[in-house]
N, C-alpha and C. Protein backbone atom coordinates (compact mmCIF):
# COMPACT_ATOMS: atom_id res chain seq x y z
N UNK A 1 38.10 -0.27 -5.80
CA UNK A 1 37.26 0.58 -6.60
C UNK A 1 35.98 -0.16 -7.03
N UNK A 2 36.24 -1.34 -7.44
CA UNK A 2 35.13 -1.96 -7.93
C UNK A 2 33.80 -2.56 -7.06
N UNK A 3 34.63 -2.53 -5.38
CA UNK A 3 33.72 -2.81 -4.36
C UNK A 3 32.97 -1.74 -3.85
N UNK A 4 33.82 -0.14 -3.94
CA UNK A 4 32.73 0.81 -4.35
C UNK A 4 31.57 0.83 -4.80
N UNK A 5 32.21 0.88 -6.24
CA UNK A 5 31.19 1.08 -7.18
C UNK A 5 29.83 -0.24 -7.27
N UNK A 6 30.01 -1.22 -6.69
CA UNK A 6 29.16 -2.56 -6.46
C UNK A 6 28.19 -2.08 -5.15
N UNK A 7 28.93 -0.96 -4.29
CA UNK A 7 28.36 -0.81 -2.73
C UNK A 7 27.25 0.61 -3.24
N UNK A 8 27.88 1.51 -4.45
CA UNK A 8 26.48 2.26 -5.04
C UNK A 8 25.79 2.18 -4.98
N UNK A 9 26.00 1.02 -6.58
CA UNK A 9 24.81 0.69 -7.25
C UNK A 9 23.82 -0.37 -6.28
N UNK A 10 24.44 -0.86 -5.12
CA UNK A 10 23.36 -1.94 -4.36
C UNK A 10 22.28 -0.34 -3.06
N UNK A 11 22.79 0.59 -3.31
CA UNK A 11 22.18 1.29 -2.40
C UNK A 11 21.38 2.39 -2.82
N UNK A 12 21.85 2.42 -4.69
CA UNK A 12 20.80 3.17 -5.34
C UNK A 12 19.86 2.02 -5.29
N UNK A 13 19.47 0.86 -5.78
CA UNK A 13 18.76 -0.05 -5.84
C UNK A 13 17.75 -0.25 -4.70
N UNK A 14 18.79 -0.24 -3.68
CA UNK A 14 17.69 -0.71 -2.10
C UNK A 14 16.99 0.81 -2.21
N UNK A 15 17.62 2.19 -2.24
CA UNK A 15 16.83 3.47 -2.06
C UNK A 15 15.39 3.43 -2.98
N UNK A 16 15.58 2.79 -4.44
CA UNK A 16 14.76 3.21 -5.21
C UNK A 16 13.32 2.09 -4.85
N UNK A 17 13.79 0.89 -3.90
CA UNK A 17 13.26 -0.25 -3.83
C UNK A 17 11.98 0.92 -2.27
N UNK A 18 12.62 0.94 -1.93
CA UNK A 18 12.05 1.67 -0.59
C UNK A 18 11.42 2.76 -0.46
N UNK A 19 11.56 3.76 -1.33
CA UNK A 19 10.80 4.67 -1.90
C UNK A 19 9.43 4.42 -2.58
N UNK A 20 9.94 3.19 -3.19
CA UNK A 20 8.73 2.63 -4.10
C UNK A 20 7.37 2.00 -3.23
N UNK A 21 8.14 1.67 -2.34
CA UNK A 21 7.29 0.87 -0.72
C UNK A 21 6.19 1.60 -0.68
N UNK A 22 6.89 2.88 -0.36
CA UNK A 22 6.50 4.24 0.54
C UNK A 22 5.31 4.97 -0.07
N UNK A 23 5.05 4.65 -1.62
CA UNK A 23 3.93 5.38 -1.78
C UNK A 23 3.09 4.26 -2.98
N UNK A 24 2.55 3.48 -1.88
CA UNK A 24 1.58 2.54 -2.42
C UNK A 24 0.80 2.50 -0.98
N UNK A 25 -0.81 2.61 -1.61
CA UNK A 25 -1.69 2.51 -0.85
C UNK A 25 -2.72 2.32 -1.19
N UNK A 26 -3.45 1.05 0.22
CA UNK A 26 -4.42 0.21 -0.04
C UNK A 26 -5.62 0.51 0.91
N UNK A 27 -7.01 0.61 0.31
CA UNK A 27 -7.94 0.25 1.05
C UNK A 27 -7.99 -1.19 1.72
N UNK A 28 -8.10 -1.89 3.08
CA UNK A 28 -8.23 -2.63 3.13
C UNK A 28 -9.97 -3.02 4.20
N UNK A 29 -10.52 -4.24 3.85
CA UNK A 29 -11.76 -4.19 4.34
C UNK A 29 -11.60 -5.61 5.61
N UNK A 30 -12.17 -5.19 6.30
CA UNK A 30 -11.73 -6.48 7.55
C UNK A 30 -13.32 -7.07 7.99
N UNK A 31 -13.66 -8.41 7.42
CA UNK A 31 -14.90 -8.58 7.95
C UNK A 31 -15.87 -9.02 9.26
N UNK A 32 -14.69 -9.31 9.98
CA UNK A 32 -15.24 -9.36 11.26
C UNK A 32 -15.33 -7.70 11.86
N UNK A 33 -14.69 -6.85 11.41
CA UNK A 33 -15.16 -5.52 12.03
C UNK A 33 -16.07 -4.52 11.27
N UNK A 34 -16.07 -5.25 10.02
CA UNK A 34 -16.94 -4.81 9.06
C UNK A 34 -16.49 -3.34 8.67
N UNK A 35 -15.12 -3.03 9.10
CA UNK A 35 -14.61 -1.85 8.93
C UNK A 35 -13.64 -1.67 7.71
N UNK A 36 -13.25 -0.44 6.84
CA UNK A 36 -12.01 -0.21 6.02
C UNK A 36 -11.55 0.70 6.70
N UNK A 37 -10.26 -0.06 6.20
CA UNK A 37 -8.87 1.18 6.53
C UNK A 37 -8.17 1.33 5.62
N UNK A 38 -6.87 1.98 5.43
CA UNK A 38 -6.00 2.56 4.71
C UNK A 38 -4.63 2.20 5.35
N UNK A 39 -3.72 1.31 4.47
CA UNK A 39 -2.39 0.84 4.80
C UNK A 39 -1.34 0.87 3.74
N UNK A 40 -0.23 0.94 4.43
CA UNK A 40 0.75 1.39 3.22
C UNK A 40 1.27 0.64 2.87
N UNK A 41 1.39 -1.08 2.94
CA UNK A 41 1.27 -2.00 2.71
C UNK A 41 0.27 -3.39 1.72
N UNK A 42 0.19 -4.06 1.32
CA UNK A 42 -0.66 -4.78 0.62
C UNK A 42 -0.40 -6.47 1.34
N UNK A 43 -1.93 -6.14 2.02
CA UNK A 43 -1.79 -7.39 3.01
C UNK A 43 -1.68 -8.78 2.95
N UNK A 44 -1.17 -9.44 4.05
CA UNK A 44 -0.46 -10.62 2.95
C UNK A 44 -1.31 -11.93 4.17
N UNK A 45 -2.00 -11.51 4.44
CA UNK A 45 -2.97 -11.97 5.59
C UNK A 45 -4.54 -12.50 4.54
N UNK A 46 -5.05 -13.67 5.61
CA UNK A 46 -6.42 -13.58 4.54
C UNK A 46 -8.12 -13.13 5.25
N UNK A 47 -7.68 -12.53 6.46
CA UNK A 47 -8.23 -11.52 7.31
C UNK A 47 -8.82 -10.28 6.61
N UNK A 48 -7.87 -9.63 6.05
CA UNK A 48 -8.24 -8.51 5.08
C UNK A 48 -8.00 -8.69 3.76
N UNK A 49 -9.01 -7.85 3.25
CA UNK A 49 -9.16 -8.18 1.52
C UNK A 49 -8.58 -6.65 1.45
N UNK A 50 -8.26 -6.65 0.05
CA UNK A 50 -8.20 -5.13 -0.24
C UNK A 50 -9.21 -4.83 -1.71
N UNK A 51 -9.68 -3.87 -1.08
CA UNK A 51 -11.66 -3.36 -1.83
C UNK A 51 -11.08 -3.38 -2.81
N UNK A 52 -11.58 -3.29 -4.28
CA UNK A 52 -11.61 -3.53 -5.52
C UNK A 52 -10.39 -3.82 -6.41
N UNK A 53 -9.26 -4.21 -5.52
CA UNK A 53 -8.26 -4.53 -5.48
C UNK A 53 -7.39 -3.68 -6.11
N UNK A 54 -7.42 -2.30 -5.52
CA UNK A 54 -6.65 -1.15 -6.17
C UNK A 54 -6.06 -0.46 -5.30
N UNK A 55 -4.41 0.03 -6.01
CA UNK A 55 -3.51 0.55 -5.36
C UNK A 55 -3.66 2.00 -5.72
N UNK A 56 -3.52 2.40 -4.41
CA UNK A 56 -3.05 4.31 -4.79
C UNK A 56 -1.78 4.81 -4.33
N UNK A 57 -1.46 6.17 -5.08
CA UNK A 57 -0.42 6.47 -5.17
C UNK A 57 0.15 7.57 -3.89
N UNK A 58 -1.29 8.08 -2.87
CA UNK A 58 -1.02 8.71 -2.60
C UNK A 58 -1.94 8.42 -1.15
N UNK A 59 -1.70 8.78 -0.48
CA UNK A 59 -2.96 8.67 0.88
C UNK A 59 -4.36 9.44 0.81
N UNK A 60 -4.16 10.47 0.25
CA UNK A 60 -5.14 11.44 -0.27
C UNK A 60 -6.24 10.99 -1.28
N UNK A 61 -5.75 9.98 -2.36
CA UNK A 61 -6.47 9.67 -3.45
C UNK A 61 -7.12 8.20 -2.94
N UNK A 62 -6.14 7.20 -1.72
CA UNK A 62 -7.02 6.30 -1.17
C UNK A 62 -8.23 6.82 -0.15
N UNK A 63 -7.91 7.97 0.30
CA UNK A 63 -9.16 8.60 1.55
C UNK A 63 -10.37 8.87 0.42
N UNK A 64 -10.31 9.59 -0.70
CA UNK A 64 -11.35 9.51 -1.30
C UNK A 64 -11.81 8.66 -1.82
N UNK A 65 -11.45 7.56 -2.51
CA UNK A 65 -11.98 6.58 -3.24
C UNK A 65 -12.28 5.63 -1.87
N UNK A 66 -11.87 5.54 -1.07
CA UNK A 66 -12.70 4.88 0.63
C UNK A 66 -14.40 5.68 0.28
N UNK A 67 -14.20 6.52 0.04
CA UNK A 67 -15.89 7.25 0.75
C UNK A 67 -16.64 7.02 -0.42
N UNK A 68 -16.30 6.27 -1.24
CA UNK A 68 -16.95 5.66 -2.38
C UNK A 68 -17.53 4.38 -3.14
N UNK A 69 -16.51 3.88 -1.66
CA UNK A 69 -16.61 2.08 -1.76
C UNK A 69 -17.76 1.95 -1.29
N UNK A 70 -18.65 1.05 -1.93
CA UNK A 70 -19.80 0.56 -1.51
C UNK A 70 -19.34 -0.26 -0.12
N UNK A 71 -18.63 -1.20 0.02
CA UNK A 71 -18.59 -2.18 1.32
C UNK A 71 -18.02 -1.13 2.44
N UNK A 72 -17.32 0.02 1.90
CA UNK A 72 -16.56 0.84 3.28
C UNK A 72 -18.21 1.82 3.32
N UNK A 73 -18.81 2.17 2.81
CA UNK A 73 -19.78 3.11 3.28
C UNK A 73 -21.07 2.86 3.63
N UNK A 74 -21.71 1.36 3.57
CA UNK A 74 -22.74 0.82 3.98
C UNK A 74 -22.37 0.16 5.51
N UNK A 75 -21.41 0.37 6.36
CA UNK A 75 -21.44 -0.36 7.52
C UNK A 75 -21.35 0.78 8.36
């Protein structure tokens, strides 16, 4: 019973861990292509920066705040 209840709570944990993944999103700016993109990740590379170093919650709210970034809309 108790290895149950241990096999739950480790899979409510990993669910809530993975969900949480799932809706974080980053502008990221790459300067050799002088391009931004949008990743659902927060890059762990030193290739890409991420623009004003802000996370969104949604893909929708990073596409707009992209068309606002000064470094994503001057190239």
């Amino acid at each position: 019973m108790k290895t149950l209840i241990a096999g739950l709570v480790a899979t409510a944990f990993a669910t809530s861990a993975f969900a949480q993944a799932t809706t974080e999103f980053y502008v990221v700016h790459e300067p050799a292509t002088k391009k931004c993109t949008i990743v659902s990740q927060k890059p762990t590379t030193t290739t890409t920066t991420v623009v004003d170093g802000k996370m969104f919650k949604t893909k929708v709210e990073a596409e707009s705040a992209m068309k606002t970034m000064k470094v994503c809309t001057t190239n």
